[in-house]
C-alpha atoms as a PDB file:
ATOM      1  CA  UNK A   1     179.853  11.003 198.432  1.00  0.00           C
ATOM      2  CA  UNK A   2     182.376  12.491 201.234  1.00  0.00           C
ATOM      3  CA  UNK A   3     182.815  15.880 201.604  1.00  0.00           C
ATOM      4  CA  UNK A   4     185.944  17.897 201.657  1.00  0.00           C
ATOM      5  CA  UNK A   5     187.603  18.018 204.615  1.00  0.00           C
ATOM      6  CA  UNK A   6     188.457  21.287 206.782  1.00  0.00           C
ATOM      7  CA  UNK A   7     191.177  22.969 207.347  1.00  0.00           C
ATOM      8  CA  UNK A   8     191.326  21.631 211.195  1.00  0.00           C
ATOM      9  CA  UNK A   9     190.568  18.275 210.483  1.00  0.00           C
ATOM     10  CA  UNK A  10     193.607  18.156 207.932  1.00  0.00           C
ATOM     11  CA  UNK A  11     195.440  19.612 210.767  1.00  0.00           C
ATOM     12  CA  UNK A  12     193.841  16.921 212.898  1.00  0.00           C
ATOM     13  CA  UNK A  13     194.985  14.183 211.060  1.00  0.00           C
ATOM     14  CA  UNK A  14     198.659  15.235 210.473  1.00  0.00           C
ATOM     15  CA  UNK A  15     199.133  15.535 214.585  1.00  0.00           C
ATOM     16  CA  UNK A  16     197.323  12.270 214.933  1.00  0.00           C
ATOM     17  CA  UNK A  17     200.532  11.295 212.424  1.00  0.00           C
ATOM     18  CA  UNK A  18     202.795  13.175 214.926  1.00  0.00           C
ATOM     19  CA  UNK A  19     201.093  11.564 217.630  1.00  0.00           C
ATOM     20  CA  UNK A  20     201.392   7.828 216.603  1.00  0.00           C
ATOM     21  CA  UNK A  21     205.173   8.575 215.854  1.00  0.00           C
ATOM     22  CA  UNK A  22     205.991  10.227 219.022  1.00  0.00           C
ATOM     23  CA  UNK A  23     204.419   6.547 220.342  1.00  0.00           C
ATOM     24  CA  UNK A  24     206.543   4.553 218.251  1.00  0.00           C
ATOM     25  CA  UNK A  25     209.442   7.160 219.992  1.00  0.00           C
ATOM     26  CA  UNK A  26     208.600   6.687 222.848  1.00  0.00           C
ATOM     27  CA  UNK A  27     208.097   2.820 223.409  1.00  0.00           C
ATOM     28  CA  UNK A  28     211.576   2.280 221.448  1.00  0.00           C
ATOM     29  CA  UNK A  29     213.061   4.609 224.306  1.00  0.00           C
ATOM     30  CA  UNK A  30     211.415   2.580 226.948  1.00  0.00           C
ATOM     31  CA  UNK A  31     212.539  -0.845 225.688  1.00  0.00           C
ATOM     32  CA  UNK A  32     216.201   0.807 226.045  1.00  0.00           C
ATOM     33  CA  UNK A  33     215.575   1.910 229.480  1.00  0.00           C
ATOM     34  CA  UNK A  34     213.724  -1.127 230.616  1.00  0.00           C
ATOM     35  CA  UNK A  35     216.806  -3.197 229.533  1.00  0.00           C
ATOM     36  CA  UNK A  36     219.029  -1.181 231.725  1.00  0.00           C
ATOM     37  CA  UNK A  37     217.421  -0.118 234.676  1.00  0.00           C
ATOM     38  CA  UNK A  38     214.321  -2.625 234.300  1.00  0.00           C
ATOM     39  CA  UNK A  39     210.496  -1.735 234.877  1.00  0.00           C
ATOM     40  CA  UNK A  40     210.181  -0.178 238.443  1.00  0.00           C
ATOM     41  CA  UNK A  41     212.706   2.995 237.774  1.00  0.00           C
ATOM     42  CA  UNK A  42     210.057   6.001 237.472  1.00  0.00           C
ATOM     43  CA  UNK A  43     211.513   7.108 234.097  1.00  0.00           C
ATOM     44  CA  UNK A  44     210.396   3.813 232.213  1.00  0.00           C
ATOM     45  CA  UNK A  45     206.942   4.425 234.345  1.00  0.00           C
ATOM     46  CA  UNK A  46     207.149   7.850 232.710  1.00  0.00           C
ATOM     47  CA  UNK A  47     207.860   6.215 228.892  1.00  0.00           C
ATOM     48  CA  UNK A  48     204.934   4.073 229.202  1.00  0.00           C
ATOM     49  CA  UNK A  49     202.787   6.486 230.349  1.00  0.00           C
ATOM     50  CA  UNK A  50     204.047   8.496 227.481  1.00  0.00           C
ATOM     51  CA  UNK A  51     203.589   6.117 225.156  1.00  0.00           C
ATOM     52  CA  UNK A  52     199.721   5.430 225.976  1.00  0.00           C
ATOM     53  CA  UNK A  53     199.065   9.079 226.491  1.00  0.00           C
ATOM     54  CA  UNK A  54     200.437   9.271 222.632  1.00  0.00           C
ATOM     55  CA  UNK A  55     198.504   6.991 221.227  1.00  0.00           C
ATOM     56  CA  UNK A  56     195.018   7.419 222.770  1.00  0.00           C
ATOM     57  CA  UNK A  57     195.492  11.344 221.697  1.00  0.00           C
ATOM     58  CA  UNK A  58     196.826   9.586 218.054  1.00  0.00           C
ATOM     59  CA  UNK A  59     193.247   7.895 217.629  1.00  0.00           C
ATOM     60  CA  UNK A  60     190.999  10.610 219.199  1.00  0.00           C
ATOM     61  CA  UNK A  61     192.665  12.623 216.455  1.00  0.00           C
ATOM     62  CA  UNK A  62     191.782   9.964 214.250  1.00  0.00           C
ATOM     63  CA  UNK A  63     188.827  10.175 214.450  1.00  0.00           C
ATOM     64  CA  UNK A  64     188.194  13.901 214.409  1.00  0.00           C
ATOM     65  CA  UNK A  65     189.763  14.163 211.278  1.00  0.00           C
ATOM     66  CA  UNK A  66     187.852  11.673 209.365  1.00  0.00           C
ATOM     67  CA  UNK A  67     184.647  12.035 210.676  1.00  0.00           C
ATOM     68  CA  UNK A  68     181.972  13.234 208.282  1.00  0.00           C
ATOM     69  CA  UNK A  69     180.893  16.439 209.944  1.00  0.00           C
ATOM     70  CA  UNK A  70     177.533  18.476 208.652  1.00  0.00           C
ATOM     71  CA  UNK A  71     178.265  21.711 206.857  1.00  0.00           C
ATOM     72  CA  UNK A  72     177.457  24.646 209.508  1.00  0.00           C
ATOM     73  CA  UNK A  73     177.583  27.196 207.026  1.00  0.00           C
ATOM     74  CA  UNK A  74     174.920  30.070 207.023  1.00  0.00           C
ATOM     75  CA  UNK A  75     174.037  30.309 203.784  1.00  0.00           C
ATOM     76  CA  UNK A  76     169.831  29.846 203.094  1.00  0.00           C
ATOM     77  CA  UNK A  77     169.944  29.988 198.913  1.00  0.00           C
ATOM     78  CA  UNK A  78     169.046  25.837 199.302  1.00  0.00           C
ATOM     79  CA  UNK A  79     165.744  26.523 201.795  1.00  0.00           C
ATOM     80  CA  UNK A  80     162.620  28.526 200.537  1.00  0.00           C
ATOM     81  CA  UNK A  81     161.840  30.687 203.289  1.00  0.00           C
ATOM     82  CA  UNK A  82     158.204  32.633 203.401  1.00  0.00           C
END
């Protein structure tokens, strides 16, 4: 049974979304500038570096918001303390 997710790891998840799609962005812009300028110009360095940056964030994200994380809440009513 999975439990409900938090508040930050529904946040989590929609900027992993954000983060994959800035990616996506991000390679399309570098194929443009790659066909103009070609590979060595330090902007299309910059769009590939961009564009892993974006996607390694994307599944670290990922995986923070569906991980299965313990409850930390305080409350003892389920333990018998004496």
């Amino acid at each position: 049974m999975s439990k409900r997710k938090g508040v930050f790891q529904k946040a989590s998840l929609i900027s992993a979304g954000v983060s994959f799609l800035l990616a996506i962005v991000s390679a399309v812009l570098l194929y443009f500038r790659i066909e103009s300028v070609g590979k060595d110009d330090p902007i299309s360095a910059s769009f590939m570096a961009s564009t892993f940056f974006f996607v390694c964030v994307g599944v670290v994200l990922t995986v923070i918001g569906k991980a299965d994380l313990p409850s930390f809440s305080t409350d003892n009513s389920d333990t018998d303390l004496k």
